[in-house]
N, C-alpha and C. Protein backbone atom coordinates (compact mmCIF):
# COMPACT_ATOMS: atom_id res chain seq x y z
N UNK A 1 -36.06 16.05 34.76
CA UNK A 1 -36.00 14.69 34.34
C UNK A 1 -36.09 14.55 32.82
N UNK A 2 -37.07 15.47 31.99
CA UNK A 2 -36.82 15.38 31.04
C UNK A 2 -35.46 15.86 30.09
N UNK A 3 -34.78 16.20 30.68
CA UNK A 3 -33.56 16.69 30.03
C UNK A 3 -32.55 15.22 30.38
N UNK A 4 -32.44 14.63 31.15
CA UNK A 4 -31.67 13.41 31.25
C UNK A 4 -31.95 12.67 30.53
N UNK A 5 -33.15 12.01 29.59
CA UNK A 5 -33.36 11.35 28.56
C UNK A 5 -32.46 11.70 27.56
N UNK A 6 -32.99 12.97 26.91
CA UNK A 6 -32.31 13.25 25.60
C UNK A 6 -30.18 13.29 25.85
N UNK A 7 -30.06 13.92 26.87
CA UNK A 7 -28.53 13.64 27.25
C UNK A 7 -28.29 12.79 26.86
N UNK A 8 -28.44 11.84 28.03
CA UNK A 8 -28.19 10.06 28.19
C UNK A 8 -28.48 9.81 26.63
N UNK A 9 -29.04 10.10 25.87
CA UNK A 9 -28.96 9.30 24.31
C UNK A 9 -28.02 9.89 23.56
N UNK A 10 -27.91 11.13 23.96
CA UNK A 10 -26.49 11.93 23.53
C UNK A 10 -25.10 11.35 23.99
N UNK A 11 -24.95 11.25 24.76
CA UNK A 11 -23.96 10.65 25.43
C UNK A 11 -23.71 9.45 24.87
N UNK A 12 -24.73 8.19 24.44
CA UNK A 12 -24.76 7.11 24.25
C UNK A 12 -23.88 7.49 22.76
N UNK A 13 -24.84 8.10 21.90
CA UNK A 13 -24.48 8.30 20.71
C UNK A 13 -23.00 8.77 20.08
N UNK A 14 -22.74 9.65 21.22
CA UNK A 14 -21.13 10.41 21.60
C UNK A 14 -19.83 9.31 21.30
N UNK A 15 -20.30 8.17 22.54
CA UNK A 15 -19.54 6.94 22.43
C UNK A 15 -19.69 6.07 21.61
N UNK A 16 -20.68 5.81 21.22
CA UNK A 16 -20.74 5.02 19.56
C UNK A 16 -19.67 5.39 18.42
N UNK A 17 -19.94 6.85 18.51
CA UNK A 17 -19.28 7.49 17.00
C UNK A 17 -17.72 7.38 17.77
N UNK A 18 -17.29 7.47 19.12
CA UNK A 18 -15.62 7.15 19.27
C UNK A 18 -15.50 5.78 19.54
N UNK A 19 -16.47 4.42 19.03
CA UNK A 19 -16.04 3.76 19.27
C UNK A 19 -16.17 3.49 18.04
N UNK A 20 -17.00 3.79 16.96
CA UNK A 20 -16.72 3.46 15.42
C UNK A 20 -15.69 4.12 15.15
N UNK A 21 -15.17 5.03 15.26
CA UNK A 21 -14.26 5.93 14.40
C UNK A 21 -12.54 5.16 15.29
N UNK A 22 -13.18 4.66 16.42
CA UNK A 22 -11.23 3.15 16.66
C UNK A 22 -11.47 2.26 15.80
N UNK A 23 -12.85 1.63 15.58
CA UNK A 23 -12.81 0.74 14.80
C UNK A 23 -12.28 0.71 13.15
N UNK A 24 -12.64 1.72 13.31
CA UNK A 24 -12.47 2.36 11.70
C UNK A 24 -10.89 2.31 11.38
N UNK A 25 -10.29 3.23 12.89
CA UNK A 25 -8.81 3.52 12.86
C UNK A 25 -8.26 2.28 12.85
N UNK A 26 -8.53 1.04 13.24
CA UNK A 26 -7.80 -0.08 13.33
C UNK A 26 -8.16 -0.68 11.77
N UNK A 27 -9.50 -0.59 11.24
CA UNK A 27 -9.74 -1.44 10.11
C UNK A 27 -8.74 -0.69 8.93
N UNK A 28 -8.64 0.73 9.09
CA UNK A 28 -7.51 1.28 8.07
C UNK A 28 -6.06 1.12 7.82
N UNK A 29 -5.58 1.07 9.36
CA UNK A 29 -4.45 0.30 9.95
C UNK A 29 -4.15 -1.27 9.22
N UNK A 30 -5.16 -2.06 9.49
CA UNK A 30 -5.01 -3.11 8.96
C UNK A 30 -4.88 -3.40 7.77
N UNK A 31 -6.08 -2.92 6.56
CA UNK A 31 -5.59 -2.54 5.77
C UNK A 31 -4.29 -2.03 4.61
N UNK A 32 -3.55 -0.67 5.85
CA UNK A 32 -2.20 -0.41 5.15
C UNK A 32 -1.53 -1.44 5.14
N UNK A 33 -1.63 -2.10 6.60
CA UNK A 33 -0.31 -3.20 6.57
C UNK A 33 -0.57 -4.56 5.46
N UNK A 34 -1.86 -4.78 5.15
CA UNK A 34 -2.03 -5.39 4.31
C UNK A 34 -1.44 -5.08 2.70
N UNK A 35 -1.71 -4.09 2.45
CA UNK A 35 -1.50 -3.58 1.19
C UNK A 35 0.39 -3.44 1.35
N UNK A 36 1.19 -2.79 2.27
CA UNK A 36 2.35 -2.52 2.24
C UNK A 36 2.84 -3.95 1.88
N UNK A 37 2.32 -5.02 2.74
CA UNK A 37 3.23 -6.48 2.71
C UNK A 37 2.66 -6.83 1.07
N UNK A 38 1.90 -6.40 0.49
CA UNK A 38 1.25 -7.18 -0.88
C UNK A 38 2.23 -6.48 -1.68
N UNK A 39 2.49 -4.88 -1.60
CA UNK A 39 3.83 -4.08 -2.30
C UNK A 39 4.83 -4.50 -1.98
N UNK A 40 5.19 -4.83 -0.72
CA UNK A 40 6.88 -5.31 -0.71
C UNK A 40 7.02 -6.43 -1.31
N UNK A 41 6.33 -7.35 -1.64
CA UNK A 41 6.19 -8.29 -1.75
C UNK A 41 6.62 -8.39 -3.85
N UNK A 42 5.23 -7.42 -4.14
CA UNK A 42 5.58 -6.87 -5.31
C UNK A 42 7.30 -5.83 -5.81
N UNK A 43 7.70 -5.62 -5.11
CA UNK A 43 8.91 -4.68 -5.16
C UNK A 43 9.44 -5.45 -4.89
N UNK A 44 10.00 -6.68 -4.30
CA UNK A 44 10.87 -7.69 -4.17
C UNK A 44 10.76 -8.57 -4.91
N UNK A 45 10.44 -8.59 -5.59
CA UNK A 45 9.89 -9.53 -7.20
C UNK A 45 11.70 -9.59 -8.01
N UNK A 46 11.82 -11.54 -7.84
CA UNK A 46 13.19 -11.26 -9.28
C UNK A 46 13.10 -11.88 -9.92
N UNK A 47 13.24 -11.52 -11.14
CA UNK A 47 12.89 -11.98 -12.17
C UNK A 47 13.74 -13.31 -12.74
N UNK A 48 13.21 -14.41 -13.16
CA UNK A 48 14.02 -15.36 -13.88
C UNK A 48 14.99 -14.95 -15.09
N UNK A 49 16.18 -14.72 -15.05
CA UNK A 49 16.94 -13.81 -15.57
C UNK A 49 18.08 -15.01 -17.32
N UNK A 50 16.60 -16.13 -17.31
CA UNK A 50 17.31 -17.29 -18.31
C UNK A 50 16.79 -16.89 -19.12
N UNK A 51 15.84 -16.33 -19.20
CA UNK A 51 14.77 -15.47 -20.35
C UNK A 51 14.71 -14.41 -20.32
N UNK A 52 15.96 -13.44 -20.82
CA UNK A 52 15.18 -12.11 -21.13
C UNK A 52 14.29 -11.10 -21.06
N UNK A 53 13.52 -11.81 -22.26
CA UNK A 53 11.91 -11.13 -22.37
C UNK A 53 11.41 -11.61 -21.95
N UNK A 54 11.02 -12.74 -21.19
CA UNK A 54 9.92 -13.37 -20.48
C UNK A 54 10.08 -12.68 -18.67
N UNK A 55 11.49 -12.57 -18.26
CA UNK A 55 11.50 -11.67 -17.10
C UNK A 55 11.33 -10.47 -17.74
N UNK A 56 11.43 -9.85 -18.20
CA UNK A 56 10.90 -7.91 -18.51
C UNK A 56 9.46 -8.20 -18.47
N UNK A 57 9.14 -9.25 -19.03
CA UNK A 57 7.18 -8.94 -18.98
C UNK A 57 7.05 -9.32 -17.42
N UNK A 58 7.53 -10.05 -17.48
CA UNK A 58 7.07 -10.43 -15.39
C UNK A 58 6.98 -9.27 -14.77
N UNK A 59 8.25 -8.82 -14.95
CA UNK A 59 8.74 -7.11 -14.00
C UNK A 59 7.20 -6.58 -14.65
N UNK A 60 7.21 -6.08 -15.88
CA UNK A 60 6.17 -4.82 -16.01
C UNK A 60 4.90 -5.73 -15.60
N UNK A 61 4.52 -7.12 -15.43
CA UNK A 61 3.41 -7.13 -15.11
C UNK A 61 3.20 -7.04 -13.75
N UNK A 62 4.35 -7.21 -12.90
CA UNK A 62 4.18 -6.85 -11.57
C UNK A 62 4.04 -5.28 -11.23
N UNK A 63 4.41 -4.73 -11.93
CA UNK A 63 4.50 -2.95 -11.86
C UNK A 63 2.89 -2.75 -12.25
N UNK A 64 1.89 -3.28 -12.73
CA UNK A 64 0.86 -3.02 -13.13
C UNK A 64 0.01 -3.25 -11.86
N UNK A 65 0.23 -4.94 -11.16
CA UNK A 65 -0.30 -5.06 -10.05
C UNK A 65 0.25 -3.89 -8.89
N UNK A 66 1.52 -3.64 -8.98
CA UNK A 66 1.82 -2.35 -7.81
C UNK A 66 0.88 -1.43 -7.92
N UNK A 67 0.98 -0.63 -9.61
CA UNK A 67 -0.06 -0.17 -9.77
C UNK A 67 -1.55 -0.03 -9.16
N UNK A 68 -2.12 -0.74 -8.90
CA UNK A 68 -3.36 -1.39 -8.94
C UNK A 68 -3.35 -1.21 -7.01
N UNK A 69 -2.55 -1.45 -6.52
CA UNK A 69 -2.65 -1.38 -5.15
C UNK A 69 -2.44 0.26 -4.85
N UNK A 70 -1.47 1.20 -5.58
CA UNK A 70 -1.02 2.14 -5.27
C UNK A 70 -2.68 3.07 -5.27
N UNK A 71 -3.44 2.52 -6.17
CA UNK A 71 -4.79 3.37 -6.53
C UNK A 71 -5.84 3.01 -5.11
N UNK A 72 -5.28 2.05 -4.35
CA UNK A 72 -5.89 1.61 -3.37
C UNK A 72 -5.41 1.90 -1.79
N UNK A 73 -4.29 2.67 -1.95
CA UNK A 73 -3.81 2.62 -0.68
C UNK A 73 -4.37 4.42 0.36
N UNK A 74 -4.61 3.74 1.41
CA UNK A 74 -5.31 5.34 2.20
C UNK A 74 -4.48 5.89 2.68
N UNK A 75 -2.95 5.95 2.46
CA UNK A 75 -1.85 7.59 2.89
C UNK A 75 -1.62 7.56 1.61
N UNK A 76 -1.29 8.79 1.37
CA UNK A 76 -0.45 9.67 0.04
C UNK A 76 0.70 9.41 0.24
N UNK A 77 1.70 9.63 1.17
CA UNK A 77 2.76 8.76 1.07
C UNK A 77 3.26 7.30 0.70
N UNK A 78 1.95 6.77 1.36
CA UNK A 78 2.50 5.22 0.49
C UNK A 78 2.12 5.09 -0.96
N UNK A 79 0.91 5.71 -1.25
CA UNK A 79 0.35 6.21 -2.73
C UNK A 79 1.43 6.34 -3.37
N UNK A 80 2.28 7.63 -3.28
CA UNK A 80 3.18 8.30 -3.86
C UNK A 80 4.56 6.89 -4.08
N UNK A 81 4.73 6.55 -2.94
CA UNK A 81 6.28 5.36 -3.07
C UNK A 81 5.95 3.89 -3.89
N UNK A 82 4.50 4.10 -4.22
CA UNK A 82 4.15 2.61 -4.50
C UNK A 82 3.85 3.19 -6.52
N UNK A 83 3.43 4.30 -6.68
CA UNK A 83 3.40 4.81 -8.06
C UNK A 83 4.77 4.73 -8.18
N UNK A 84 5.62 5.37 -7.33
CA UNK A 84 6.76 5.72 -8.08
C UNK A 84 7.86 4.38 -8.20
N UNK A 85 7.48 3.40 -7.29
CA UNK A 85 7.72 2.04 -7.65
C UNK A 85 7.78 1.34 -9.23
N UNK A 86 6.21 0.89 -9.09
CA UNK A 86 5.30 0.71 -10.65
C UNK A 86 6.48 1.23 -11.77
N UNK A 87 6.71 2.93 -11.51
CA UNK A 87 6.68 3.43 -12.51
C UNK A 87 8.34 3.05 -13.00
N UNK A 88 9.08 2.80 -12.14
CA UNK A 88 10.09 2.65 -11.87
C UNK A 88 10.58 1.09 -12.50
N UNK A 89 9.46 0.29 -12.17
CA UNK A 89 9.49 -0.94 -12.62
C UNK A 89 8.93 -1.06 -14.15
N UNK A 90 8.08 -0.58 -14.70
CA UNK A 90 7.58 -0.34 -15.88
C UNK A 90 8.62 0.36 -16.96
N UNK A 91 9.26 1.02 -16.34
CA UNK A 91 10.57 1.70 -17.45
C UNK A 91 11.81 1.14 -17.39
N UNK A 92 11.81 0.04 -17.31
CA UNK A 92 12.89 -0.81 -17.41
C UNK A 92 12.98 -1.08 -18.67
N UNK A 93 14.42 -1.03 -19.11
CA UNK A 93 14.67 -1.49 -20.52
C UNK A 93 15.32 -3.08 -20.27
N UNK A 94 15.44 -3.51 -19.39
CA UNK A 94 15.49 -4.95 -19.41
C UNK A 94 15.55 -5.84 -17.54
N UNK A 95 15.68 -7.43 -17.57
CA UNK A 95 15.05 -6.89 -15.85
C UNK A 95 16.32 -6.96 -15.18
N UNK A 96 17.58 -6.29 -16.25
CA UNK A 96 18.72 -6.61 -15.38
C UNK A 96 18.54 -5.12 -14.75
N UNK A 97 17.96 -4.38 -15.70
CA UNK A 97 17.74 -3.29 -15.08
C UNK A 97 16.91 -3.25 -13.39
N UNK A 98 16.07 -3.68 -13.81
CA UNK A 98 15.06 -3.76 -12.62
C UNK A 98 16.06 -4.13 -11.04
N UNK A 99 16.59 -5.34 -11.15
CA UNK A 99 17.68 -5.63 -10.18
C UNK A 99 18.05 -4.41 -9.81
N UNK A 100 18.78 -4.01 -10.50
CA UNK A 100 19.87 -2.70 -9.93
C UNK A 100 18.81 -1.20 -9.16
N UNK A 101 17.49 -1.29 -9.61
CA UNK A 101 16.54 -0.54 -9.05
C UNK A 101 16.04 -1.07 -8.16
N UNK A 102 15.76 -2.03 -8.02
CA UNK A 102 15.10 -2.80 -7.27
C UNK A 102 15.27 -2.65 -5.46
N UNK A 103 16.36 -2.79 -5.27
CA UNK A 103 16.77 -2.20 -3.76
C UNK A 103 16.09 -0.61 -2.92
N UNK A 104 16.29 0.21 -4.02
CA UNK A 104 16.20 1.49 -3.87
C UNK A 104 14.75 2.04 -3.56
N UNK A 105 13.80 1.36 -4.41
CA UNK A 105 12.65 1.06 -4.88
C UNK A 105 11.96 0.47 -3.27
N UNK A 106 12.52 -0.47 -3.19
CA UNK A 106 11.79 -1.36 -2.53
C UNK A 106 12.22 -0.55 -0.91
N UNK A 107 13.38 0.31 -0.58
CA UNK A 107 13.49 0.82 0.75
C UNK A 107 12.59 1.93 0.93
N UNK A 108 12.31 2.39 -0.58
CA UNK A 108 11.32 3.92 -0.24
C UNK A 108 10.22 3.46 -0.26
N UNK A 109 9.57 1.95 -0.26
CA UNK A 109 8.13 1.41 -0.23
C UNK A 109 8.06 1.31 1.35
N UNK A 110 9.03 0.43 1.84
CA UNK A 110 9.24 0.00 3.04
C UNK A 110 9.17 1.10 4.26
N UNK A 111 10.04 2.47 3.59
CA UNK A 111 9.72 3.73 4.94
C UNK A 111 8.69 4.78 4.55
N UNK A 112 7.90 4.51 3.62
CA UNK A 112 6.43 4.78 3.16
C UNK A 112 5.61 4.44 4.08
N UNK A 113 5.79 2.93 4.26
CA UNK A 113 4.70 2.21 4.73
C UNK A 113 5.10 1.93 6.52
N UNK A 114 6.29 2.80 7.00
CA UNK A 114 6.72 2.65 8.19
C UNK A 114 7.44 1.87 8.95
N UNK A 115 8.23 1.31 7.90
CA UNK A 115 9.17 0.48 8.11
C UNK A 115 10.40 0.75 8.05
């Protein structure tokens, strides 16, 4: 009898840690999809193209916020498509540029993030 105590709390404990570690799996889950829709969102960014320089700063300031999510995201793959986004958007020499990247950019965010 004394061995069924300590079990039974083993056991208990067993199922705790697989029922935190779904919870966990879903709160990370949620998460990505959060962060992917905040990047596509950012990667689908167009710029008001009546101003010049006022769209090139838009673009690079949106590449900063990509940035900023890419340092936040929990796969290395989406890590990796969301830097190379940013970086992509940040080296634009103007945002007609960005347009013409912009597609390319935004499909390798999209099958990053499993889409």
């Amino acid at each position: 009898m004394r061995l069924i105590g300590p079990l039974a709390a083993a056991v208990i404990a067993l199922g705790s840690l697989t029922a935190c570690d779904a919870i966990q799996g879903v709160s990370n889950t949620a998460d990505k999809v959060k962060l992917c829709a905040d990047a596509i969102s950012l990667v689908g960014f167009s710029p008001d193209m009546s101003d010049p320089q006022k769209a090139l700063e838009e673009t690079q300031a949106k590449a900063k916020e990509l940035e900023t999510l890419a340092s936040s995201a929990p796969d290395e793959q989406v890590k990796k498509a969301l830097e190379e986004a940013a970086n992509g958007m940040q080296n634009v020499n103007s945002a007609a540029d960005w347009v013409q990247q912009k597609a390319d950019l935004a499909a390798k965010v999209s099958s990053a993030c499993g889409g």
